[in-house]
PDB file of N, CA and C in Angstrom:
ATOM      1  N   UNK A   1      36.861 118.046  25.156  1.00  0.00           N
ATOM      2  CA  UNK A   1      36.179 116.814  24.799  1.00  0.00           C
ATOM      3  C   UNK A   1      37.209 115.781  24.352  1.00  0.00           C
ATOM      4  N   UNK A   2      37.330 114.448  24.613  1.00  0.00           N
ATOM      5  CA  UNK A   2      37.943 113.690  24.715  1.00  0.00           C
ATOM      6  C   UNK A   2      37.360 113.036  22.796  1.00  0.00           C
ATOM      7  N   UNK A   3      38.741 112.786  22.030  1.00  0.00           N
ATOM      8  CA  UNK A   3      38.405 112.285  20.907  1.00  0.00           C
ATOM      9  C   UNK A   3      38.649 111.074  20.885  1.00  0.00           C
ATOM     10  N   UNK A   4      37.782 109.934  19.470  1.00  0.00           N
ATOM     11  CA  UNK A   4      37.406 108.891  19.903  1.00  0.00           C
ATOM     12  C   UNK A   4      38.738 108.115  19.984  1.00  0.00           C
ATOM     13  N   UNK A   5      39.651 108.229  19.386  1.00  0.00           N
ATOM     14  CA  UNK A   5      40.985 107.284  19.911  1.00  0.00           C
ATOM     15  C   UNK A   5      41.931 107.778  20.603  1.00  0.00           C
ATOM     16  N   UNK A   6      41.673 109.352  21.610  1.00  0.00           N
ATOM     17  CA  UNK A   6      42.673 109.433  22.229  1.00  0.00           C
ATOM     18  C   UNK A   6      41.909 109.187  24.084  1.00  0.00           C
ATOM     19  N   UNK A   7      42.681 108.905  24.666  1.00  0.00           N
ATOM     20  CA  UNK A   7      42.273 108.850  26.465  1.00  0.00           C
ATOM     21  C   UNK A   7      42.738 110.063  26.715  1.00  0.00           C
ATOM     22  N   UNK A   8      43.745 110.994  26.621  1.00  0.00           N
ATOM     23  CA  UNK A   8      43.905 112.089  27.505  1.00  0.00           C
ATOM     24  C   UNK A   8      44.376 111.719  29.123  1.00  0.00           C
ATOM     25  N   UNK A   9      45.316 110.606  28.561  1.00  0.00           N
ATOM     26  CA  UNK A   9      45.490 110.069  30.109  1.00  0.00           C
ATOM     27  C   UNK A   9      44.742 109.714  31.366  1.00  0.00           C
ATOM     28  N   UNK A  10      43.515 108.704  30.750  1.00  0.00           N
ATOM     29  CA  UNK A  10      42.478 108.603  31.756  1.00  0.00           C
ATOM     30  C   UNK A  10      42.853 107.386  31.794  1.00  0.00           C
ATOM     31  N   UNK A  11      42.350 106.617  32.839  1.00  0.00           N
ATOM     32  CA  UNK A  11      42.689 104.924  32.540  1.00  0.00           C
ATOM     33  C   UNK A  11      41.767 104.405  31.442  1.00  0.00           C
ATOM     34  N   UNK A  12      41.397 104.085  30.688  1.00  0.00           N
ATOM     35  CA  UNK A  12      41.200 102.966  29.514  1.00  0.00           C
ATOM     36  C   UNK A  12      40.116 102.425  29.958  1.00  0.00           C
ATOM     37  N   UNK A  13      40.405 101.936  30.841  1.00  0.00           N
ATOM     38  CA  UNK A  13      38.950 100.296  31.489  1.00  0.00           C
ATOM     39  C   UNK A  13      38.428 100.567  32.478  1.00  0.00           C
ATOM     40  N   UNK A  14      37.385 100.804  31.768  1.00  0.00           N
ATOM     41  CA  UNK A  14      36.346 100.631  32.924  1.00  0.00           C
ATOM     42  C   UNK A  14      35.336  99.305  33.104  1.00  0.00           C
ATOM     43  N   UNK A  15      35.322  98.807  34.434  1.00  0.00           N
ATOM     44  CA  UNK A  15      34.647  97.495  34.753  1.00  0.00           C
ATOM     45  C   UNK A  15      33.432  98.016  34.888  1.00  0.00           C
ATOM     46  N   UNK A  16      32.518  97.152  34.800  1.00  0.00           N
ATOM     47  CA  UNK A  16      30.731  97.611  34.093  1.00  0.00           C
ATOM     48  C   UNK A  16      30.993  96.001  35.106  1.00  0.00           C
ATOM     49  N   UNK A  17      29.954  96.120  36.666  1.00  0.00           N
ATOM     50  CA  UNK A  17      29.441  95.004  37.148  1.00  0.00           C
ATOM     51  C   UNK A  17      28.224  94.403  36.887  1.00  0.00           C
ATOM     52  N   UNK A  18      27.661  94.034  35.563  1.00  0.00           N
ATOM     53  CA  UNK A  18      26.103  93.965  35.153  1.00  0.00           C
ATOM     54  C   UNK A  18      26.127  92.388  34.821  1.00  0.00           C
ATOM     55  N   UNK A  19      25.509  91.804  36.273  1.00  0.00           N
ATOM     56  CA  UNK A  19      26.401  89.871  36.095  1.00  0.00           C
ATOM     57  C   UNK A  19      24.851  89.521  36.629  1.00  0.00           C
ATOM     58  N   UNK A  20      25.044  88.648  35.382  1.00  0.00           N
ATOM     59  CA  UNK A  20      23.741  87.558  35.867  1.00  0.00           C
ATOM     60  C   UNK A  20      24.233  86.379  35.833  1.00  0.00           C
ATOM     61  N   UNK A  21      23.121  85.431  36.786  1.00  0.00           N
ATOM     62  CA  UNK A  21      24.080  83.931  37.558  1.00  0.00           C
ATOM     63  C   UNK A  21      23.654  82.862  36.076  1.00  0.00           C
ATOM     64  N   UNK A  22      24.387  82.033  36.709  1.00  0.00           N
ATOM     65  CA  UNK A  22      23.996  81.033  35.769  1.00  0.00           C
ATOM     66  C   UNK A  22      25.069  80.769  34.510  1.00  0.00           C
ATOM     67  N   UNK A  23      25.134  79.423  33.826  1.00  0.00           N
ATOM     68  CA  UNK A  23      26.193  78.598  32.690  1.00  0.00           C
ATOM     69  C   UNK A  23      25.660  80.080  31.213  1.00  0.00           C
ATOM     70  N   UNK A  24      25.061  80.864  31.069  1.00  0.00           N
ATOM     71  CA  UNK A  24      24.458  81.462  29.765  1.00  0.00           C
ATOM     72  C   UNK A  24      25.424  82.744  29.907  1.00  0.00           C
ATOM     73  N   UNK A  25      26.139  83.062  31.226  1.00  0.00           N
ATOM     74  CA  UNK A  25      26.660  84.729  31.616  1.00  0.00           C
ATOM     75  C   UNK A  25      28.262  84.245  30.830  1.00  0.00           C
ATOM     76  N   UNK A  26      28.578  85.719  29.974  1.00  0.00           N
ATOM     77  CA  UNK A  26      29.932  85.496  29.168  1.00  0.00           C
ATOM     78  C   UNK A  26      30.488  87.007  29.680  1.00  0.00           C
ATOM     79  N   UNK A  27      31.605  86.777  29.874  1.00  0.00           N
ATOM     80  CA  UNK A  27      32.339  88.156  30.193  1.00  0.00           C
ATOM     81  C   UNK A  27      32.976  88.636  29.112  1.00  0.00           C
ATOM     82  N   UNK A  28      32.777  89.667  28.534  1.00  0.00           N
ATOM     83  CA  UNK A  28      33.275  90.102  27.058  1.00  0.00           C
ATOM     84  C   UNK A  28      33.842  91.429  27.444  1.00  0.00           C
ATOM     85  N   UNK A  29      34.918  91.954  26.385  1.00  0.00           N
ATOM     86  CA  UNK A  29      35.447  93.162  26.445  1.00  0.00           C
ATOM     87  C   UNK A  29      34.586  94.098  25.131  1.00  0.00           C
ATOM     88  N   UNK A  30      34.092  95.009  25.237  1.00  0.00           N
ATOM     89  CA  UNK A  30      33.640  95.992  24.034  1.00  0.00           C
ATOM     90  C   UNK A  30      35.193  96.811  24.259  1.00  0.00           C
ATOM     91  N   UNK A  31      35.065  97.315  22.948  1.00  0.00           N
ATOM     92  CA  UNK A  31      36.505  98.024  22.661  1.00  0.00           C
ATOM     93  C   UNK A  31      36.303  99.160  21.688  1.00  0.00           C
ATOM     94  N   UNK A  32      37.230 100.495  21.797  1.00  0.00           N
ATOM     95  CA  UNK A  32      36.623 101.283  20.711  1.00  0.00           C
ATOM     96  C   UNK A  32      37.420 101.250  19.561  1.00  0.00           C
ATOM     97  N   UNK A  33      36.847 101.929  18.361  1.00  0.00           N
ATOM     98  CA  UNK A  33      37.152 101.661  17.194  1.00  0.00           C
ATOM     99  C   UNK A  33      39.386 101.709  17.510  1.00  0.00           C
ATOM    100  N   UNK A  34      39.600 102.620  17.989  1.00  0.00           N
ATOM    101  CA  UNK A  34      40.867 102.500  18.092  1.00  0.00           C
ATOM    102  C   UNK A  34      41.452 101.648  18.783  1.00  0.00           C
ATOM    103  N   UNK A  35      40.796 100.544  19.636  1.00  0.00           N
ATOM    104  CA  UNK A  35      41.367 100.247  20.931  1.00  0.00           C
ATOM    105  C   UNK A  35      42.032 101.089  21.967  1.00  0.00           C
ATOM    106  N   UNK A  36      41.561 102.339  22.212  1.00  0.00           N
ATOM    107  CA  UNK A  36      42.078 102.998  23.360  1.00  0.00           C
ATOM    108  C   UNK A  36      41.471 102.969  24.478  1.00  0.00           C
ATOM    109  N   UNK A  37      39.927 102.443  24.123  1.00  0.00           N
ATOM    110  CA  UNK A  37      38.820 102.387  25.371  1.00  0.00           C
ATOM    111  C   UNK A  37      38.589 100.783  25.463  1.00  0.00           C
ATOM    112  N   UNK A  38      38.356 100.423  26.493  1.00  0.00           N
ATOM    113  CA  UNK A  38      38.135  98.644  26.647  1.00  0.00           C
ATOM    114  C   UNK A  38      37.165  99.012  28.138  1.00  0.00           C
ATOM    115  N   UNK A  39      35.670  98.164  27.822  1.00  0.00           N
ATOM    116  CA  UNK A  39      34.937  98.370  29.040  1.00  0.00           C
ATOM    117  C   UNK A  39      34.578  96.611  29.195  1.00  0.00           C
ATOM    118  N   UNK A  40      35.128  95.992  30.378  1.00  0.00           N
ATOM    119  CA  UNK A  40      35.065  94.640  29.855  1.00  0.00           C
ATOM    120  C   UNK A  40      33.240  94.923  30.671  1.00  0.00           C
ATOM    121  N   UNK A  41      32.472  93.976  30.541  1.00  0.00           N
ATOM    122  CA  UNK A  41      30.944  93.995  31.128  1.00  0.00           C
ATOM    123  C   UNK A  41      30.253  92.528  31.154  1.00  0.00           C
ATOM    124  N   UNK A  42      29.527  92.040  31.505  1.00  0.00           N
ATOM    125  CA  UNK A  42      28.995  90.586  31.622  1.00  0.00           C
ATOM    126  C   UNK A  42      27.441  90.574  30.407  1.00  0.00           C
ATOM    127  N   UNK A  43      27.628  89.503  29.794  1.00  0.00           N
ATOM    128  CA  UNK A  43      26.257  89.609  29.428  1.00  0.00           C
ATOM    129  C   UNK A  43      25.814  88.300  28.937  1.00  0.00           C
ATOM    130  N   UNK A  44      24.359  87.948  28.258  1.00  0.00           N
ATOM    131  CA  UNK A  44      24.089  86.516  28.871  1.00  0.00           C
ATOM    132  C   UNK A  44      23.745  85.980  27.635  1.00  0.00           C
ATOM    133  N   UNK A  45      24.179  84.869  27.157  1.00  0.00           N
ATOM    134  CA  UNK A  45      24.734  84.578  25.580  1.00  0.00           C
ATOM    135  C   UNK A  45      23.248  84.495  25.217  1.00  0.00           C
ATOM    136  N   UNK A  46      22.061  84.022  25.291  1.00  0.00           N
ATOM    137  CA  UNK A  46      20.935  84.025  24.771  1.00  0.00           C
ATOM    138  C   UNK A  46      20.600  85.101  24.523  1.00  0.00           C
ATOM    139  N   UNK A  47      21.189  86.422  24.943  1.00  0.00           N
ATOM    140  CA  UNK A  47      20.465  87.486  24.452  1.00  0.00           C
ATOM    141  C   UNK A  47      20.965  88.341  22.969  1.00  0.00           C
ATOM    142  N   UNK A  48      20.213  88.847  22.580  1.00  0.00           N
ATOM    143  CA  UNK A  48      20.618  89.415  20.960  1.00  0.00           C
ATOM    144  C   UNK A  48      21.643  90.792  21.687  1.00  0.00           C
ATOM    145  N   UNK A  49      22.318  90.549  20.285  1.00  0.00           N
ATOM    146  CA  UNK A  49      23.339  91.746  20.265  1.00  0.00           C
ATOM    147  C   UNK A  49      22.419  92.805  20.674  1.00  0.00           C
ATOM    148  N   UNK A  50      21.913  93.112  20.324  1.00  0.00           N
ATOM    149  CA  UNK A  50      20.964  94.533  20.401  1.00  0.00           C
ATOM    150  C   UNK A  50      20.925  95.215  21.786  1.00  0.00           C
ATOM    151  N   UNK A  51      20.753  94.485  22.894  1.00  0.00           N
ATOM    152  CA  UNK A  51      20.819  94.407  24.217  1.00  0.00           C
ATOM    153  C   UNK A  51      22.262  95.199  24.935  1.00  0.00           C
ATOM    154  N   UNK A  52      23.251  95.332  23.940  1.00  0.00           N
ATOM    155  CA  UNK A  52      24.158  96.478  24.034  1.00  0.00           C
ATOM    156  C   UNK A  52      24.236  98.085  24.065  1.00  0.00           C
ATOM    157  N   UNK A  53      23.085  97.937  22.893  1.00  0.00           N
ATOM    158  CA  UNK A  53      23.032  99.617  22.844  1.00  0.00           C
ATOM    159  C   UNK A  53      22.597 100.269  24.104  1.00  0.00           C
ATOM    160  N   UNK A  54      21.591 100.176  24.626  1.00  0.00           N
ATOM    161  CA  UNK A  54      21.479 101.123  25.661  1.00  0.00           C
ATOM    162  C   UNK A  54      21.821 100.751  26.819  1.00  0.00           C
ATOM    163  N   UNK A  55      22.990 100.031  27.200  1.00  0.00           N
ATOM    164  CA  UNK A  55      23.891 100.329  28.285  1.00  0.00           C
ATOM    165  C   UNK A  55      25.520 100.617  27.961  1.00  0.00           C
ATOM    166  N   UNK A  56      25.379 100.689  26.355  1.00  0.00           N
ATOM    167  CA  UNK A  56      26.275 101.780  25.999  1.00  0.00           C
ATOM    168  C   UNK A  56      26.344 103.475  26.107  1.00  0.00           C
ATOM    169  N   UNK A  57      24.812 103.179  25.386  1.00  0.00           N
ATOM    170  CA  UNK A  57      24.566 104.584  25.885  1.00  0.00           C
ATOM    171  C   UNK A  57      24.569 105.259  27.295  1.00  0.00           C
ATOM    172  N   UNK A  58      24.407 104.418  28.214  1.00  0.00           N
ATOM    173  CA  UNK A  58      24.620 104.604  29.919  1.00  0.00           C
ATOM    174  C   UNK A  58      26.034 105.086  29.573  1.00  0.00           C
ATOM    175  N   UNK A  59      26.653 103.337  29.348  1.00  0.00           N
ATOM    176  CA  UNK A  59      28.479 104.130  29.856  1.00  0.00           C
ATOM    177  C   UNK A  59      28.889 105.109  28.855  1.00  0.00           C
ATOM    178  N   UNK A  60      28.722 105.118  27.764  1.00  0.00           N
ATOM    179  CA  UNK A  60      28.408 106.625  27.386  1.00  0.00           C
ATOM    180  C   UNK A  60      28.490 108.059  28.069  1.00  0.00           C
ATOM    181  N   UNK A  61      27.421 108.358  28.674  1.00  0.00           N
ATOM    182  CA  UNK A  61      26.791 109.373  29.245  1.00  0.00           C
ATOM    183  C   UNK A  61      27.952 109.307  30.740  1.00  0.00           C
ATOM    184  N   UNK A  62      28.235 108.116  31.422  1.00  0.00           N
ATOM    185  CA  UNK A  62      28.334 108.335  32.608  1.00  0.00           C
ATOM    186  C   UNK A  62      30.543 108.166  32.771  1.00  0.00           C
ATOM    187  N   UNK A  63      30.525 107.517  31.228  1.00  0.00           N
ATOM    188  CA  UNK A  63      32.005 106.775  31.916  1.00  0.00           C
ATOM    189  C   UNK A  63      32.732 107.832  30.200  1.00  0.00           C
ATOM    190  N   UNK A  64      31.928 108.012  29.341  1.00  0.00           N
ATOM    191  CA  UNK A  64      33.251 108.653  28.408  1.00  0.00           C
ATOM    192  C   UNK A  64      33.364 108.206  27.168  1.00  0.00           C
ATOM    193  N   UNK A  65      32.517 106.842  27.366  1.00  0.00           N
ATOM    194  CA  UNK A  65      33.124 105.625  26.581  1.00  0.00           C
ATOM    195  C   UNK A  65      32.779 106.766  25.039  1.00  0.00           C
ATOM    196  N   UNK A  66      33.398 106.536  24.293  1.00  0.00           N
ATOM    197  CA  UNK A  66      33.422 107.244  22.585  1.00  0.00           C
ATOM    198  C   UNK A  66      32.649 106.308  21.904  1.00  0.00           C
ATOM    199  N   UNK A  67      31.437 107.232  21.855  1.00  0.00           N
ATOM    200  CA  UNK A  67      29.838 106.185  20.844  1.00  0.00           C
ATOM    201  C   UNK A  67      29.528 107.026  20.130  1.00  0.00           C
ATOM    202  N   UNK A  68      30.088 106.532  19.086  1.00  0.00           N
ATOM    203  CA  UNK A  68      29.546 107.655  17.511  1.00  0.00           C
ATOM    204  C   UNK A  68      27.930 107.843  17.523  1.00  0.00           C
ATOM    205  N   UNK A  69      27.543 108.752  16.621  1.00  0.00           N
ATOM    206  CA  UNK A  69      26.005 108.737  16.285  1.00  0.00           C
ATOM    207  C   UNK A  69      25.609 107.460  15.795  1.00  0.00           C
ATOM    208  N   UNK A  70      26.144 106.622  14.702  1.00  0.00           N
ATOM    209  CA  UNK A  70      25.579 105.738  14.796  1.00  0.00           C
ATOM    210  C   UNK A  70      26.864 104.361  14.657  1.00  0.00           C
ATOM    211  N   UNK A  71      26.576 103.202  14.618  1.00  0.00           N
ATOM    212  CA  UNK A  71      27.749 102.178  15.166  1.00  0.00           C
ATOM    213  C   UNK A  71      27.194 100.887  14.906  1.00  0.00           C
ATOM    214  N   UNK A  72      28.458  99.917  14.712  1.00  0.00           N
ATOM    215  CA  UNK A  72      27.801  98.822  14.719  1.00  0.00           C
ATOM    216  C   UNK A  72      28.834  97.629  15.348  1.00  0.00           C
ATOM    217  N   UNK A  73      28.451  96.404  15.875  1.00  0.00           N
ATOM    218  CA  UNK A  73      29.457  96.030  16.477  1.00  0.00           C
ATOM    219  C   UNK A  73      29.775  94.670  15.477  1.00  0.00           C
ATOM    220  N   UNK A  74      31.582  94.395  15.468  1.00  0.00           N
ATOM    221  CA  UNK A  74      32.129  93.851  14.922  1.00  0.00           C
ATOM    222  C   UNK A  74      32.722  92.641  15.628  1.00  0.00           C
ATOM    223  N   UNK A  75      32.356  91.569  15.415  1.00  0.00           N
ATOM    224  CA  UNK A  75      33.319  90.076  16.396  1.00  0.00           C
ATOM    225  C   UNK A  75      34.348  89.001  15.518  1.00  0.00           C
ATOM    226  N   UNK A  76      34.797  88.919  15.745  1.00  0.00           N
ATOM    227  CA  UNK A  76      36.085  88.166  14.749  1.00  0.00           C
ATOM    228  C   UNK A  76      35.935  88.777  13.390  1.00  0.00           C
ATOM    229  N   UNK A  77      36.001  90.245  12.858  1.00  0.00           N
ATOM    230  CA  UNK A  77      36.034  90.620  11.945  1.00  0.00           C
ATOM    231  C   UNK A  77      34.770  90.272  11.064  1.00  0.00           C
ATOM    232  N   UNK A  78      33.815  89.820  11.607  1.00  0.00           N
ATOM    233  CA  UNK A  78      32.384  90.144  10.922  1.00  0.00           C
ATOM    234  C   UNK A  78      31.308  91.041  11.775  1.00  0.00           C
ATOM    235  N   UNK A  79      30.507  91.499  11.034  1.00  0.00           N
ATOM    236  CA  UNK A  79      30.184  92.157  11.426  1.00  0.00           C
ATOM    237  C   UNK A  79      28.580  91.332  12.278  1.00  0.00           C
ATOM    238  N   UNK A  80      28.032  92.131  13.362  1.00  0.00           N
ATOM    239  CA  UNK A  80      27.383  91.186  14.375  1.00  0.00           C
ATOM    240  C   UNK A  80      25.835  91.464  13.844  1.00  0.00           C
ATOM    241  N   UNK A  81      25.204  90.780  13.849  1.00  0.00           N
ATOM    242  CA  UNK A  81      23.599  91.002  13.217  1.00  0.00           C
ATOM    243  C   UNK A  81      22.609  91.331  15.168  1.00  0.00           C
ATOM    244  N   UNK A  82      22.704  92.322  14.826  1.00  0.00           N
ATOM    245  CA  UNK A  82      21.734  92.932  16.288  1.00  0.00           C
ATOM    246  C   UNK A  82      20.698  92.331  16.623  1.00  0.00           C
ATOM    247  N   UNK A  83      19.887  91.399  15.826  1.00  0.00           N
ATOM    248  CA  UNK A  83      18.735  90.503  15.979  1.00  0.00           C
ATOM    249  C   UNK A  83      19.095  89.034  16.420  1.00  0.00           C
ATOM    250  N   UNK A  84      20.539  88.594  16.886  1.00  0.00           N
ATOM    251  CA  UNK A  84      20.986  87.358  16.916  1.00  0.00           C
ATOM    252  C   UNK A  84      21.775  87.154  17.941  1.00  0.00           C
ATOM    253  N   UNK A  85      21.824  86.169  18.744  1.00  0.00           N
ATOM    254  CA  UNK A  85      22.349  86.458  20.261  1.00  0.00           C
ATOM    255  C   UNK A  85      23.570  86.232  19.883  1.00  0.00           C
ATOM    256  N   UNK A  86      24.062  86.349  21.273  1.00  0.00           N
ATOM    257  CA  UNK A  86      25.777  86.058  21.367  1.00  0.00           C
ATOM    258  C   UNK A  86      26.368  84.974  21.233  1.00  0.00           C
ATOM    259  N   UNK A  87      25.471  83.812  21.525  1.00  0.00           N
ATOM    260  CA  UNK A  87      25.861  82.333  21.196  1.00  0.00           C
ATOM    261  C   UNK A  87      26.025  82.428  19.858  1.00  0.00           C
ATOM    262  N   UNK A  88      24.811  82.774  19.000  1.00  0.00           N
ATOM    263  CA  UNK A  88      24.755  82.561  17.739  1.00  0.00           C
ATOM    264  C   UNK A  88      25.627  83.238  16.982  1.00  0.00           C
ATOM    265  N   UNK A  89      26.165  83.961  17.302  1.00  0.00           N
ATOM    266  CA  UNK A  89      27.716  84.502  16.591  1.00  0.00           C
ATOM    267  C   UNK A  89      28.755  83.744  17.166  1.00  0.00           C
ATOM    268  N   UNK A  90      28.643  83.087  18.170  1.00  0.00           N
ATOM    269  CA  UNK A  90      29.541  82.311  19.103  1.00  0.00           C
ATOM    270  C   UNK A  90      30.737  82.905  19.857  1.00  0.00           C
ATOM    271  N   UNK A  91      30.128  83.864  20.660  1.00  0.00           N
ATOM    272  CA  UNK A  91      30.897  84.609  21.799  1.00  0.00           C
ATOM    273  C   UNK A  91      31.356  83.733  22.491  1.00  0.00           C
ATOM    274  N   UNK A  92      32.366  84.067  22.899  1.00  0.00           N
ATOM    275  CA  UNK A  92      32.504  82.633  24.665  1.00  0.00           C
ATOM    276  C   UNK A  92      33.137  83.705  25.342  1.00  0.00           C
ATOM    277  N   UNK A  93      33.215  83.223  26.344  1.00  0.00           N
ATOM    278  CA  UNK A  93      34.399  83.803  27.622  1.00  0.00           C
ATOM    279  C   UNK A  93      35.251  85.096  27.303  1.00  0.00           C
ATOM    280  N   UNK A  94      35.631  85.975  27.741  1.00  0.00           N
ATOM    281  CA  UNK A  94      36.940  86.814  27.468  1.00  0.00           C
ATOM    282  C   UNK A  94      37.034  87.455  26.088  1.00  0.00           C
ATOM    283  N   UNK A  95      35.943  86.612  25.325  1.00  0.00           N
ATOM    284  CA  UNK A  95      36.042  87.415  24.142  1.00  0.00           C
ATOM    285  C   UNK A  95      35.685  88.854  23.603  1.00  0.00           C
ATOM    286  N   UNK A  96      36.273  89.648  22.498  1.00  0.00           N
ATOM    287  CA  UNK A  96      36.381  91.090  22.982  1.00  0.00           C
ATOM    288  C   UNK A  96      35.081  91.584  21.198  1.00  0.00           C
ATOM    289  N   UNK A  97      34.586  92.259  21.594  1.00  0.00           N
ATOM    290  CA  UNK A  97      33.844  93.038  20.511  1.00  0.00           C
ATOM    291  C   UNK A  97      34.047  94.698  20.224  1.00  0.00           C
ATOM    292  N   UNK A  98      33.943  94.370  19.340  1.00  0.00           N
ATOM    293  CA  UNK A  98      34.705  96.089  18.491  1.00  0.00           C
ATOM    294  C   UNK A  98      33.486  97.146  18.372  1.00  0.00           C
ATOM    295  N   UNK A  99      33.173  98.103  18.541  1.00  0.00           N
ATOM    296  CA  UNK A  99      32.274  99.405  18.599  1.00  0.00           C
ATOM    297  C   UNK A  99      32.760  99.893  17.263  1.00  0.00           C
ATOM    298  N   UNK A 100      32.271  99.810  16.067  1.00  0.00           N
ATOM    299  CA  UNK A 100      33.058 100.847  15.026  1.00  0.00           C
ATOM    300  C   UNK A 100      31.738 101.449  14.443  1.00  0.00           C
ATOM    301  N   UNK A 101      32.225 102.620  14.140  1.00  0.00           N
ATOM    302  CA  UNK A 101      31.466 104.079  13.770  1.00  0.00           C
ATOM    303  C   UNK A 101      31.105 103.661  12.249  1.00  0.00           C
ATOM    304  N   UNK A 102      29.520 103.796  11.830  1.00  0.00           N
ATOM    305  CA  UNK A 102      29.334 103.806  10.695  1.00  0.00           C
ATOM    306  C   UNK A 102      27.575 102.925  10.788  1.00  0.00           C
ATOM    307  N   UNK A 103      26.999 102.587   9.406  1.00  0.00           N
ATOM    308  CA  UNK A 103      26.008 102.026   9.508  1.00  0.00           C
ATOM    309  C   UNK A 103      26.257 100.397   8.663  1.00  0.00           C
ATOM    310  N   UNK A 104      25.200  99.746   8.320  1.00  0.00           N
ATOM    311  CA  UNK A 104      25.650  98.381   8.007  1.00  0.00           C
ATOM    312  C   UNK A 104      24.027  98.376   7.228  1.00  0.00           C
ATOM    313  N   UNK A 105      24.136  97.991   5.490  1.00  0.00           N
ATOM    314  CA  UNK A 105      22.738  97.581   4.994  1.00  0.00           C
ATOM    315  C   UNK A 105      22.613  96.243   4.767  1.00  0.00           C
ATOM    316  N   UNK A 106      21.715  95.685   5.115  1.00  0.00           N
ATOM    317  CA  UNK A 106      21.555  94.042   4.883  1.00  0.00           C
ATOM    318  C   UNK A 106      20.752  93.977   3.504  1.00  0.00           C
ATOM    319  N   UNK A 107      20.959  92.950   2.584  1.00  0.00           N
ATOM    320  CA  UNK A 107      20.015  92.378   1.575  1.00  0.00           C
ATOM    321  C   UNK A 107      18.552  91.467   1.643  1.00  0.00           C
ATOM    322  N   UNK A 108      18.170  92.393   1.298  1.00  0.00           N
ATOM    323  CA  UNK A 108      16.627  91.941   1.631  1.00  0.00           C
ATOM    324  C   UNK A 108      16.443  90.375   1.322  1.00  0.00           C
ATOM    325  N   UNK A 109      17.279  89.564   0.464  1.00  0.00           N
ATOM    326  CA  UNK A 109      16.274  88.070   0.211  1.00  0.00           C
ATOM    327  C   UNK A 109      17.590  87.776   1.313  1.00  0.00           C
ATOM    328  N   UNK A 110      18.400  87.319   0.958  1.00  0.00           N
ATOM    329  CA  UNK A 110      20.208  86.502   1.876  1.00  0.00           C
ATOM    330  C   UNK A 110      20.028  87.167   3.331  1.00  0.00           C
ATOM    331  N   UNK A 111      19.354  88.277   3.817  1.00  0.00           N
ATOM    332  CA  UNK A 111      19.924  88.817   4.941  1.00  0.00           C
ATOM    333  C   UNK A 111      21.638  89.275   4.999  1.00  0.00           C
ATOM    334  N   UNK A 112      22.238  88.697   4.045  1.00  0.00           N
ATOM    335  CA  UNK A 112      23.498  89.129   4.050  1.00  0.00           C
ATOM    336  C   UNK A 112      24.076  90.393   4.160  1.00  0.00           C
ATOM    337  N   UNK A 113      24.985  90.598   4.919  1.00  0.00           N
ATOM    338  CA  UNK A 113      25.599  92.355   4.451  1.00  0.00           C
ATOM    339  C   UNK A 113      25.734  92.380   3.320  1.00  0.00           C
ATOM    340  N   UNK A 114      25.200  93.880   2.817  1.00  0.00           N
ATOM    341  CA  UNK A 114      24.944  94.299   1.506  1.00  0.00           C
ATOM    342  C   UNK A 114      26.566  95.533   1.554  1.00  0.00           C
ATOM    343  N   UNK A 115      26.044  96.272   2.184  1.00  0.00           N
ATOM    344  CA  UNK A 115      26.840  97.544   2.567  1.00  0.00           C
ATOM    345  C   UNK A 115      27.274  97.627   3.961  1.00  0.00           C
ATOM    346  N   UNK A 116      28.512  98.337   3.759  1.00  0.00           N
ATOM    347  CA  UNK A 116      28.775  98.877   5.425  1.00  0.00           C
ATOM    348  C   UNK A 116      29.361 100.652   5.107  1.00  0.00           C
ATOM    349  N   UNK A 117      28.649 101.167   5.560  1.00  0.00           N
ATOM    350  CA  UNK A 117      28.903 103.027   5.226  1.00  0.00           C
ATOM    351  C   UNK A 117      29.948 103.154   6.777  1.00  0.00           C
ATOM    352  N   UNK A 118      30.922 103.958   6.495  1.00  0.00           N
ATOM    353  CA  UNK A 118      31.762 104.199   7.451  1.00  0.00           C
ATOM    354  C   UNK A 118      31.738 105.799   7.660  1.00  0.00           C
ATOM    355  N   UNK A 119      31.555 106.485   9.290  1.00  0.00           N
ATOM    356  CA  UNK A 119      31.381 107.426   9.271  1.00  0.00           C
ATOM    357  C   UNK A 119      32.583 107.830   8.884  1.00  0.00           C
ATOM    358  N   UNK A 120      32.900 109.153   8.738  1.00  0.00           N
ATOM    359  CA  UNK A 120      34.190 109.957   8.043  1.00  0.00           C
ATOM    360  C   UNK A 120      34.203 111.414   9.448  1.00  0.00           C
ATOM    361  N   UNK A 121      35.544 111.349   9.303  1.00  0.00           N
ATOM    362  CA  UNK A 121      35.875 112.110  10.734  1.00  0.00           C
ATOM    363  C   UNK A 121      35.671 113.408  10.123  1.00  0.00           C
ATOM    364  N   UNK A 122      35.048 114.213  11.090  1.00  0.00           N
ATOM    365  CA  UNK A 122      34.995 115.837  10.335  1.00  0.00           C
ATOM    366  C   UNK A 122      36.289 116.574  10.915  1.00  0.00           C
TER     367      UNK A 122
END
């Protein structure tokens, strides 16, 4: 079994062709917590982060990619609110998002991150 920051000498990148037309499509890199995995993939800035998970879980299952039990994704060092599209964090072009292992609690009145629990390697 391949661990989450090593490749084992596989290539790294895998291209994910999932392109929709139109000025809203952003080409982004997801990356794993180590940067050893980079799957760059297309996706369409109006849509909420959330819209990641289960075609992670695809490349997951089909390509290797290292997806902890649970995860949350990180963009210029904040962390990404899954209910809020990609504009609204302000993704553009080429820009790359981080996969890191752990959970994230929000504060019930601010919505603000409260907590971020980090899984711990066994």
């Amino acid at each position: 079994m391949t661990s989450e920051c090593d490749v084992s000498g596989e290539d790294a990148v895998v291209e994910v062709s999932l392109r929709w037309s139109g000025a809203n499509t952003l080409k982004v890199t997801l990356r794993s917590k180590c940067g050893t995995r980079r799957i760059p993939m297309w996706v369409n800035a109006s849509d909420n982060v959330e819209a990641l998970r289960p075609l992670l879980r695809r490349l997951s299952e089909e390509f290797g990619f290292p997806l902890p039990p649970e995860y949350f994704f990180i963009y210029v060092q904040d962390v990404m609110d899954n209910n809020k599209s990609f504009r609204w964090h302000g993704v553009s072009q080429s820009d790359i998002i981080d996969v890191f292992p752990g959970s994230v609690t929000h504060g019930s009145i601010s919505g603000k991150v409260k907590r971020i629990v980090f899984n711990k390697k066994n």
